[in-house]
N, C-alpha and C. Protein backbone atom coordinates (compact mmCIF):
# COMPACT_ATOMS: atom_id res chain seq x y z
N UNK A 1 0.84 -1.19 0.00
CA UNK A 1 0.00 0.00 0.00
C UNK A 1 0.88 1.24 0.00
N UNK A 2 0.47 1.91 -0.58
CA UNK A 2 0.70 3.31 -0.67
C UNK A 2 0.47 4.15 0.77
N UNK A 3 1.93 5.42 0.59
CA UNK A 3 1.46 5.73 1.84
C UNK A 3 0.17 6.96 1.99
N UNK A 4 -0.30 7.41 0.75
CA UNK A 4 -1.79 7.96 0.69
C UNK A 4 -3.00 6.93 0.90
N UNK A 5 -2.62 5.52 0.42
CA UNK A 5 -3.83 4.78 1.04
C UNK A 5 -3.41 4.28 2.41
N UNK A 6 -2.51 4.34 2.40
CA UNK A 6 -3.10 4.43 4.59
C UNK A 6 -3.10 5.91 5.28
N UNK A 7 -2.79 6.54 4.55
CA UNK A 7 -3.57 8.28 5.72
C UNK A 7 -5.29 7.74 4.69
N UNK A 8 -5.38 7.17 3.94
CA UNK A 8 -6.70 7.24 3.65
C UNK A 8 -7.73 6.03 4.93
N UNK A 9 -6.85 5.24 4.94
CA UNK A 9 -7.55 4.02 5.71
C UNK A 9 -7.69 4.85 7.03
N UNK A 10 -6.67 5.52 7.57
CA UNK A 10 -6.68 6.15 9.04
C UNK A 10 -7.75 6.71 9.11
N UNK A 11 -8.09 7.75 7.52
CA UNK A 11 -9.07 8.92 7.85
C UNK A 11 -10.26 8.07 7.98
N UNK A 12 -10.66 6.71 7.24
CA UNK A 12 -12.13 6.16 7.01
C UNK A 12 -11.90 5.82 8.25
N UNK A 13 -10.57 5.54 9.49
CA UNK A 13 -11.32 4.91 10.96
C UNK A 13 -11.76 6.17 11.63
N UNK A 14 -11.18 7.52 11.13
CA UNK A 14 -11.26 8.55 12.10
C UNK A 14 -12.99 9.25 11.70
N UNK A 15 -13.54 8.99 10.68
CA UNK A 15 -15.01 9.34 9.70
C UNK A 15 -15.53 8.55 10.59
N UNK A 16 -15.46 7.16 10.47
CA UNK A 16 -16.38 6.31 11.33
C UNK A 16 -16.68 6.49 12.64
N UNK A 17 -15.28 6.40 13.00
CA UNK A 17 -15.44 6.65 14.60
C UNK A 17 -16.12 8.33 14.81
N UNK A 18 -16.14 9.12 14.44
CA UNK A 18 -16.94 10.71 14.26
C UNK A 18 -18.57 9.81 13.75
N UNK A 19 -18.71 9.34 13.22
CA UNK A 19 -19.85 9.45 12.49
C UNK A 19 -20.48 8.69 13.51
N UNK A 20 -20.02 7.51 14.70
CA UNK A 20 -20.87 7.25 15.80
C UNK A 20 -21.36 8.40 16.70
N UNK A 21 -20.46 9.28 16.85
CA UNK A 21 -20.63 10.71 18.17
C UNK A 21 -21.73 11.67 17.23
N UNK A 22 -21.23 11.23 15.81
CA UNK A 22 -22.46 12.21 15.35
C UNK A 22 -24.06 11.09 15.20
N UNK A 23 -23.91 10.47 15.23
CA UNK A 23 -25.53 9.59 15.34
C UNK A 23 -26.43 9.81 16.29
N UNK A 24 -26.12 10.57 17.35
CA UNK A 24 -26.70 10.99 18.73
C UNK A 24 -27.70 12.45 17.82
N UNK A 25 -27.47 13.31 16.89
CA UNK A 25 -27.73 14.06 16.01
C UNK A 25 -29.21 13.60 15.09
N UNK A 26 -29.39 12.49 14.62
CA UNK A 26 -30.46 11.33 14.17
C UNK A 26 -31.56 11.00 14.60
N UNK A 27 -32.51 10.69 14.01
CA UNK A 27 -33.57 10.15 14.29
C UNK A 27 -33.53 9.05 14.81
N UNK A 28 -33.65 8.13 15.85
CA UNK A 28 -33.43 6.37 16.10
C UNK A 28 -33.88 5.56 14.50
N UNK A 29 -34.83 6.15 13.52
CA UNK A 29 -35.11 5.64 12.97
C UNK A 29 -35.22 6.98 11.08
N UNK A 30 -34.63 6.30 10.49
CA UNK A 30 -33.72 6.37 9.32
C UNK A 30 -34.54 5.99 8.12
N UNK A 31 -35.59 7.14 7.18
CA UNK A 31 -35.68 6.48 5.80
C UNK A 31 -34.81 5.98 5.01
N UNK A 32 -35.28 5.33 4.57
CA UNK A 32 -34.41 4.20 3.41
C UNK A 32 -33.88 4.96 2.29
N UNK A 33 -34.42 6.32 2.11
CA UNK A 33 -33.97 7.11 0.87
C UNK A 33 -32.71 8.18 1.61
N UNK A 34 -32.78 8.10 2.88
CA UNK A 34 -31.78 8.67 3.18
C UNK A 34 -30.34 8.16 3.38
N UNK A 35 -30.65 6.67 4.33
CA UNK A 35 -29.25 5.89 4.00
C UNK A 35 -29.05 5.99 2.85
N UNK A 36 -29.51 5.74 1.99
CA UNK A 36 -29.08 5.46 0.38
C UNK A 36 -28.29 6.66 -0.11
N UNK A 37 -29.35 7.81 0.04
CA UNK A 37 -28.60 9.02 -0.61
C UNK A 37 -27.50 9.19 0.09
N UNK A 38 -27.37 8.95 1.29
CA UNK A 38 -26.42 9.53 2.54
C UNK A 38 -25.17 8.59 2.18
N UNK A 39 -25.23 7.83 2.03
CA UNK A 39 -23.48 6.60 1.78
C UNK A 39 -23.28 6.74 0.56
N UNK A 40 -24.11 6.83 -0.46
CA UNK A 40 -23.92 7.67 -2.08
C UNK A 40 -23.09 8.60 -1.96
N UNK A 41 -23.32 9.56 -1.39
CA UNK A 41 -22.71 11.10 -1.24
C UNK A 41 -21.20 10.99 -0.91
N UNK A 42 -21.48 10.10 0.49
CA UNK A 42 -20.21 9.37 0.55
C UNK A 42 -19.09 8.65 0.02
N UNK A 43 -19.60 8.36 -0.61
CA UNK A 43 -18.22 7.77 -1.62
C UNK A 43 -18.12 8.90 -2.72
N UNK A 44 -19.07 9.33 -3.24
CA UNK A 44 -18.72 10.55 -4.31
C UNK A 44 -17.90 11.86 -3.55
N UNK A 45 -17.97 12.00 -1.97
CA UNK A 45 -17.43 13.01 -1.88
C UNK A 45 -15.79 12.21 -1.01
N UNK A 46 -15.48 11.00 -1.02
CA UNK A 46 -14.72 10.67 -0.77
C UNK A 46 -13.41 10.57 -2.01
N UNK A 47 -14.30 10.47 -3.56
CA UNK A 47 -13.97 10.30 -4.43
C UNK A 47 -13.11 11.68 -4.95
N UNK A 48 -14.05 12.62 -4.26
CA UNK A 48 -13.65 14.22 -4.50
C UNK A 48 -12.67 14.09 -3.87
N UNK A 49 -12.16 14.20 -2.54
CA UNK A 49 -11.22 14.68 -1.87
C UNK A 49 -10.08 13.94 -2.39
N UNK A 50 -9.82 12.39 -2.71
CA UNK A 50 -9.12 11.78 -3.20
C UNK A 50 -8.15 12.17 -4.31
N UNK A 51 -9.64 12.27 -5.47
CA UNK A 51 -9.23 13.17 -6.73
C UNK A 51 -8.74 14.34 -6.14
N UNK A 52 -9.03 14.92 -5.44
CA UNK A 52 -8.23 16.64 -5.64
C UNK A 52 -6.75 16.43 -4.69
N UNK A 53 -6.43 15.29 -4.14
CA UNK A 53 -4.78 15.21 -3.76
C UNK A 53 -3.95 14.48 -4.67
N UNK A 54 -4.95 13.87 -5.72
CA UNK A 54 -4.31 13.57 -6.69
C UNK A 54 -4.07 14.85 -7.44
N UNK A 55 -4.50 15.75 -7.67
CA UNK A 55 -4.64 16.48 -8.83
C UNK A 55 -3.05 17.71 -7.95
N UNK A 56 -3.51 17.51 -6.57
CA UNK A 56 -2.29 18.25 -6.35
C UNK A 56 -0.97 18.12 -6.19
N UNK A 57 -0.90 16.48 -5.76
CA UNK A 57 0.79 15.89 -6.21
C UNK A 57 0.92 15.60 -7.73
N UNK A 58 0.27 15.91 -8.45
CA UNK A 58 0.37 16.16 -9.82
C UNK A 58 0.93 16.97 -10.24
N UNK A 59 0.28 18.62 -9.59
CA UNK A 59 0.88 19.50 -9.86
C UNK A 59 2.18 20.03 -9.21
N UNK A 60 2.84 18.97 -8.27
CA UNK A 60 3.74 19.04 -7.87
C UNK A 60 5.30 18.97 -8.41
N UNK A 61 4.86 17.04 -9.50
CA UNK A 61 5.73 16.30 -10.05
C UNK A 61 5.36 17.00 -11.17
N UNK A 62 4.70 17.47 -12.04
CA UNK A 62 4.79 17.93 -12.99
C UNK A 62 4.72 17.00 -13.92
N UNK A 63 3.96 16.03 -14.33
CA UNK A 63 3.66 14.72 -14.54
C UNK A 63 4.00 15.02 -16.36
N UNK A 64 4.34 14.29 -17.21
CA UNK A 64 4.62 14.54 -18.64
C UNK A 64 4.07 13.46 -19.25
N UNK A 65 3.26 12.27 -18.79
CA UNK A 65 2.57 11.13 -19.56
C UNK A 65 1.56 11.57 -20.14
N UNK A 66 2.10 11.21 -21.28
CA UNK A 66 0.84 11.45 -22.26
C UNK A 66 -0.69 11.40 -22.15
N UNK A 67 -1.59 11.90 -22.46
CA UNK A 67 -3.35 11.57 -22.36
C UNK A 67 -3.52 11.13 -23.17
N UNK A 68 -4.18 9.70 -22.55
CA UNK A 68 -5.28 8.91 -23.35
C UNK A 68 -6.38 9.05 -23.48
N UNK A 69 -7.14 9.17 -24.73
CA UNK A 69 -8.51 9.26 -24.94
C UNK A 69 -9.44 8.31 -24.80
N UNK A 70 -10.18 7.78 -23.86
CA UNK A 70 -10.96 6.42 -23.95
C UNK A 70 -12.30 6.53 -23.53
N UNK A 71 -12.88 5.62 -23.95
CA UNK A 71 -14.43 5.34 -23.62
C UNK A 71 -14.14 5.05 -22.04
N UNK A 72 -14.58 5.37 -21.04
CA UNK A 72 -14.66 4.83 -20.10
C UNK A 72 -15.71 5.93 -18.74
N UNK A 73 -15.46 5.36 -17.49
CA UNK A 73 -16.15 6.32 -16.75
C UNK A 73 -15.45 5.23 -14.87
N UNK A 74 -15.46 6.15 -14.04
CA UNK A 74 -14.98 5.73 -13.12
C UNK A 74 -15.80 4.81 -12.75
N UNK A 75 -15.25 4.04 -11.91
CA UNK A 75 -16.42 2.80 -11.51
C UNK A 75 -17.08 3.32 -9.85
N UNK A 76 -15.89 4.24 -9.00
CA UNK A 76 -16.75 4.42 -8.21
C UNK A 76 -17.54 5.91 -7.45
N UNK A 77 -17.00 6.68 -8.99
CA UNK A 77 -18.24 7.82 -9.28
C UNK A 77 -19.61 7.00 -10.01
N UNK A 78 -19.48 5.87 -10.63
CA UNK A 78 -21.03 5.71 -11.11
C UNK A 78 -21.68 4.81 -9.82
N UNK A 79 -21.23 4.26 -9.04
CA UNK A 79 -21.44 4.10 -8.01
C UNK A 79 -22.61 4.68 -7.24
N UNK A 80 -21.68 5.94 -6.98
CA UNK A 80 -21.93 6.81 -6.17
C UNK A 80 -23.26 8.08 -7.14
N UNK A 81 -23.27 7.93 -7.90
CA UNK A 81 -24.21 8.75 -8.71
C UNK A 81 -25.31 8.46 -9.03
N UNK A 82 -24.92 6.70 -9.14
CA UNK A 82 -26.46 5.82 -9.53
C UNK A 82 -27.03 5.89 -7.73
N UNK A 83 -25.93 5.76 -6.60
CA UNK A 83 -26.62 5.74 -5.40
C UNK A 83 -27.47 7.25 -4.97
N UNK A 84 -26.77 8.08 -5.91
CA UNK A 84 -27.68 9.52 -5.24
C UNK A 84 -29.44 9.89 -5.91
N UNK A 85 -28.83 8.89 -7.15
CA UNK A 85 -30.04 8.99 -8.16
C UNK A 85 -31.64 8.28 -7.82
N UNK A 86 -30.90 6.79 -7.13
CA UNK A 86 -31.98 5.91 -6.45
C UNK A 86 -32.35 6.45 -5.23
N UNK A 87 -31.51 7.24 -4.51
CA UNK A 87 -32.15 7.93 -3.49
C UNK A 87 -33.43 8.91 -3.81
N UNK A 88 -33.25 9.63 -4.70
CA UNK A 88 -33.89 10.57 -5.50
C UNK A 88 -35.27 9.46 -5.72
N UNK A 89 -35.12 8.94 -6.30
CA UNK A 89 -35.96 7.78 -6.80
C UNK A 89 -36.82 7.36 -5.74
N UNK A 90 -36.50 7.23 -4.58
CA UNK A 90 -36.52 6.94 -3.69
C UNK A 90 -37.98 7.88 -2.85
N UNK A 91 -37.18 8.65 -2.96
CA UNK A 91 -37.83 10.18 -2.61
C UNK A 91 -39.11 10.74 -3.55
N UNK A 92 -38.84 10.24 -4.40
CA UNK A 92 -39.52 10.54 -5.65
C UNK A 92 -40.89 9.82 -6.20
N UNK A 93 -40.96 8.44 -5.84
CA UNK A 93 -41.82 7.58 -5.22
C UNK A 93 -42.17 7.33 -4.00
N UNK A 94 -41.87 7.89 -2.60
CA UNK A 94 -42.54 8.61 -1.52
C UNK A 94 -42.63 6.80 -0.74
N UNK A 95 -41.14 6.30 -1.50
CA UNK A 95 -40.95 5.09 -0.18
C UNK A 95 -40.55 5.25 1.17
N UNK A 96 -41.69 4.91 1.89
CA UNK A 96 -41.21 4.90 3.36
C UNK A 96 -41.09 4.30 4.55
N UNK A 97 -40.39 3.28 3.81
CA UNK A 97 -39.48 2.37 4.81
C UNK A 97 -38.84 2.84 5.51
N UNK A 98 -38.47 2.88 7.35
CA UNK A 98 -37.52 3.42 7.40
C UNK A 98 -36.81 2.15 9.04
N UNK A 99 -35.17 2.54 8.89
CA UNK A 99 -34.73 1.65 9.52
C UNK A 99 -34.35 2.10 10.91
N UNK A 100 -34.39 1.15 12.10
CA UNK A 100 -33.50 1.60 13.48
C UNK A 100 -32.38 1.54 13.58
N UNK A 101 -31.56 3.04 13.14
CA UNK A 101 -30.29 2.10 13.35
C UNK A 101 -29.31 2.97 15.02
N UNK A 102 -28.47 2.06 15.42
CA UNK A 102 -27.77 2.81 16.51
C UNK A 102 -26.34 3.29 16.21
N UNK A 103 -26.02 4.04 17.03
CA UNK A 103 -24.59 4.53 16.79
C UNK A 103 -23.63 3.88 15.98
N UNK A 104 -23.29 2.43 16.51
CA UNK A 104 -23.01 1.52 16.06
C UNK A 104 -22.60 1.02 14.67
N UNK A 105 -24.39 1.09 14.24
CA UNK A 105 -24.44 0.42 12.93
C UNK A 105 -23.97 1.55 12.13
N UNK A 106 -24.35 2.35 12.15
CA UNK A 106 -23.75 4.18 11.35
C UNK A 106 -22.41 3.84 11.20
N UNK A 107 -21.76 3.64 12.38
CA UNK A 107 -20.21 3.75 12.30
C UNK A 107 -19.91 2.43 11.38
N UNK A 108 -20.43 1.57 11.25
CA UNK A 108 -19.86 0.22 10.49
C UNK A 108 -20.33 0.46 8.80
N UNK A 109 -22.01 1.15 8.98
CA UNK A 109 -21.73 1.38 7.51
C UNK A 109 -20.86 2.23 6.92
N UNK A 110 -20.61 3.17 7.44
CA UNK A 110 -19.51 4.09 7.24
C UNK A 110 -18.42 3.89 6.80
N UNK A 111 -17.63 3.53 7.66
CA UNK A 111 -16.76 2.06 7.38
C UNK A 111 -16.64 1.61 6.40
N UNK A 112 -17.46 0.76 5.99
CA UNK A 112 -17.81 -0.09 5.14
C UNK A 112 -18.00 0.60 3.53
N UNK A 113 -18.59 1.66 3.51
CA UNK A 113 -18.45 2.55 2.23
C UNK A 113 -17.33 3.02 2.05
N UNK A 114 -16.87 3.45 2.95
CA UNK A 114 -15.32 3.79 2.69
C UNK A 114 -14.28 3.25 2.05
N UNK A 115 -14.60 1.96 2.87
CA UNK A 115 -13.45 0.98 2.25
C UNK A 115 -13.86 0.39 1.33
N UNK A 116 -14.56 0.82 0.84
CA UNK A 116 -15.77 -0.28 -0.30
C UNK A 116 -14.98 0.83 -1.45
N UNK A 117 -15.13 2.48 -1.08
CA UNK A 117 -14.18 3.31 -2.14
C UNK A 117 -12.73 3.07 -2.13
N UNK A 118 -12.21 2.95 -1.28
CA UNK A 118 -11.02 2.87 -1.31
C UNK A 118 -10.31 1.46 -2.57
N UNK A 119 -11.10 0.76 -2.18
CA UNK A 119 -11.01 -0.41 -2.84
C UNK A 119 -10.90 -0.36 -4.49
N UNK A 120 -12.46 0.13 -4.91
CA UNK A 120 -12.75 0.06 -6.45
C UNK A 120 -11.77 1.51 -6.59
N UNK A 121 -10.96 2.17 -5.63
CA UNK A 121 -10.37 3.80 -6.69
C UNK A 121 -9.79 3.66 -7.77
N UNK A 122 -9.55 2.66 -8.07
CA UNK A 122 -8.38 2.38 -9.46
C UNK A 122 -9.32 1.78 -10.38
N UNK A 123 -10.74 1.38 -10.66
CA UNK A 123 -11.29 0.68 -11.28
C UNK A 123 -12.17 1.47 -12.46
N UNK A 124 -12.25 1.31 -13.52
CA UNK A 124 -12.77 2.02 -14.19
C UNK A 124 -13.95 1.18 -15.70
N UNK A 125 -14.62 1.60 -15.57
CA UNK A 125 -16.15 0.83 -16.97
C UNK A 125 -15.13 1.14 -17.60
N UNK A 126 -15.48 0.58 -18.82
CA UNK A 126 -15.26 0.51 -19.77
C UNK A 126 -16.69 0.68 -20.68
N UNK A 127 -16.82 0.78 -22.23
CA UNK A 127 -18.05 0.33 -22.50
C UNK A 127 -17.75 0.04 -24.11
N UNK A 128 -16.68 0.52 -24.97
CA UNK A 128 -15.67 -0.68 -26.18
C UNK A 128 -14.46 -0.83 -25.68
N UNK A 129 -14.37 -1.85 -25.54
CA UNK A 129 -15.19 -3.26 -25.31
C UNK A 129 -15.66 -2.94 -23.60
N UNK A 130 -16.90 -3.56 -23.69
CA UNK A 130 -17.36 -3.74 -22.27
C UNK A 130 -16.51 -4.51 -21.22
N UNK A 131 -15.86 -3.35 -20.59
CA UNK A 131 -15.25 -4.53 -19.11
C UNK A 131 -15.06 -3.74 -17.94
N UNK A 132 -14.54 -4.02 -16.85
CA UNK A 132 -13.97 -3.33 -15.50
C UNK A 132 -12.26 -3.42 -15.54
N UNK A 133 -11.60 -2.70 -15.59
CA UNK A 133 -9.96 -2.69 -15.64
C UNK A 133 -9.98 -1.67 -14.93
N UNK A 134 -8.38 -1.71 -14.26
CA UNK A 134 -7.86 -1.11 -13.49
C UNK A 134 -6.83 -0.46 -14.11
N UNK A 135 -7.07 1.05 -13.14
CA UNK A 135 -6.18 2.37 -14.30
C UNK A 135 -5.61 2.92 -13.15
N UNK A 136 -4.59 3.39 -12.61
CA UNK A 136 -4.15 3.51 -11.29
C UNK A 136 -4.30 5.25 -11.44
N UNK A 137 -4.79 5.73 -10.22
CA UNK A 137 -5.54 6.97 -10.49
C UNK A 137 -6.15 7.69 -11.60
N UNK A 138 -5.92 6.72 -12.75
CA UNK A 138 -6.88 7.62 -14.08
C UNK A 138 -7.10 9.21 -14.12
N UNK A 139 -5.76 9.50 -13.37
CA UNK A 139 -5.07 11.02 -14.30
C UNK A 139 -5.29 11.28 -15.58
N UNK A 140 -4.46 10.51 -15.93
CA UNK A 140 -3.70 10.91 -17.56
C UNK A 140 -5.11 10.41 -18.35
N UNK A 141 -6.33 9.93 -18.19
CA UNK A 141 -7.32 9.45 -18.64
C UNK A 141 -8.44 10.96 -19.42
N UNK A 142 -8.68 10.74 -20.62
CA UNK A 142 -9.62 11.69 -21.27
C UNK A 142 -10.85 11.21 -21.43
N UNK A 143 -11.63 11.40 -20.75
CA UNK A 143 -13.39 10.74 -21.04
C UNK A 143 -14.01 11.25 -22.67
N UNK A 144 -15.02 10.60 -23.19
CA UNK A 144 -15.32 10.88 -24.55
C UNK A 144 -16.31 9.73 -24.64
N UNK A 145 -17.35 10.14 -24.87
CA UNK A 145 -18.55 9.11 -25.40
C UNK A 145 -18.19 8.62 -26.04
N UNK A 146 -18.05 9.55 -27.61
CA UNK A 146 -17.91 9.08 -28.77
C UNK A 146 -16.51 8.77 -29.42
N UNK A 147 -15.42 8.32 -29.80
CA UNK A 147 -14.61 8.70 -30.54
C UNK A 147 -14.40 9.02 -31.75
N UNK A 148 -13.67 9.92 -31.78
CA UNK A 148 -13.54 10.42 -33.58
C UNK A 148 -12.03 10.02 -33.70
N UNK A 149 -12.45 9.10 -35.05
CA UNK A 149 -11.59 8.04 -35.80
C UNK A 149 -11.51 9.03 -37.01
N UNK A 150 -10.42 9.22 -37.39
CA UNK A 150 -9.69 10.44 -38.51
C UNK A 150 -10.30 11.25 -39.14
């Protein structure tokens, strides 16, 4: 491991462990469109902070690898986008399920999303050819629906 993925692992114990002291803040009981949207957010804004210390030891090293142009899309921004969307969805169809959860369980899902991002950060769709590959920070990466062939 890298030594940015363990100040990252530290920070997901130091989030979790905060996110039990903040559960006292909560309802005992939790719509289902909110966990959803709420651990969505979470990894998309985990994704942010990530990306932007990438973007700044970038601008450190002064990086000279070429950009590639590819079909692709992060695997755990769509994640996190399809999770904000079903929340919406969620919300949107006026489901109202909702769960008990305690300090506890907050802190483990927490946790658990975290490292669930930490995990897929290098993973990226594909969609020609359809697959999941791994692109190690997908810097040097140019998104493009379409490509234009000469």
């Amino acid at each position: 491991m890298t030594r940015a993925e363990w100040i990252e692992l530290a920070l997901v114990a130091v989030v979790a462990a905060a996110s039990s002291q903040t559960a006292q803040f909560f309802q005992p009981a939790i719509p289902l469109w909110q966990i959803v949207l709420g651990l969505s957010a979470l990894v998309l804004a985990q994704s942010l902070v990530r990306d932007v210390a990438i973007l700044i030891r970038q601008r450190r090293t002064k990086s000279s690898a070429p950009k590639e142009i590819v079909q692709c899309f992060c695997l755990e921004s769509t994640i996190g986008a399809t999770g904000v969307a079903a929340g919406a969805a969620l919300v949107g169809l006026g489901v109202a399920r909702q769960f008990t959860v305690s300090p506890w369980k907050i802190s483990v899902a927490v946790a658990a999303t975290m490292i669930l991002g930490l995990v897929i950060k290098d993973l990226v769709i594909s969609w020609k050819p359809p697959r999941v590959r791994r692109e190690k920070d997908h810097v040097n990466l140019l998104v493009r629906w379409k490509m234009n062939i000469g």
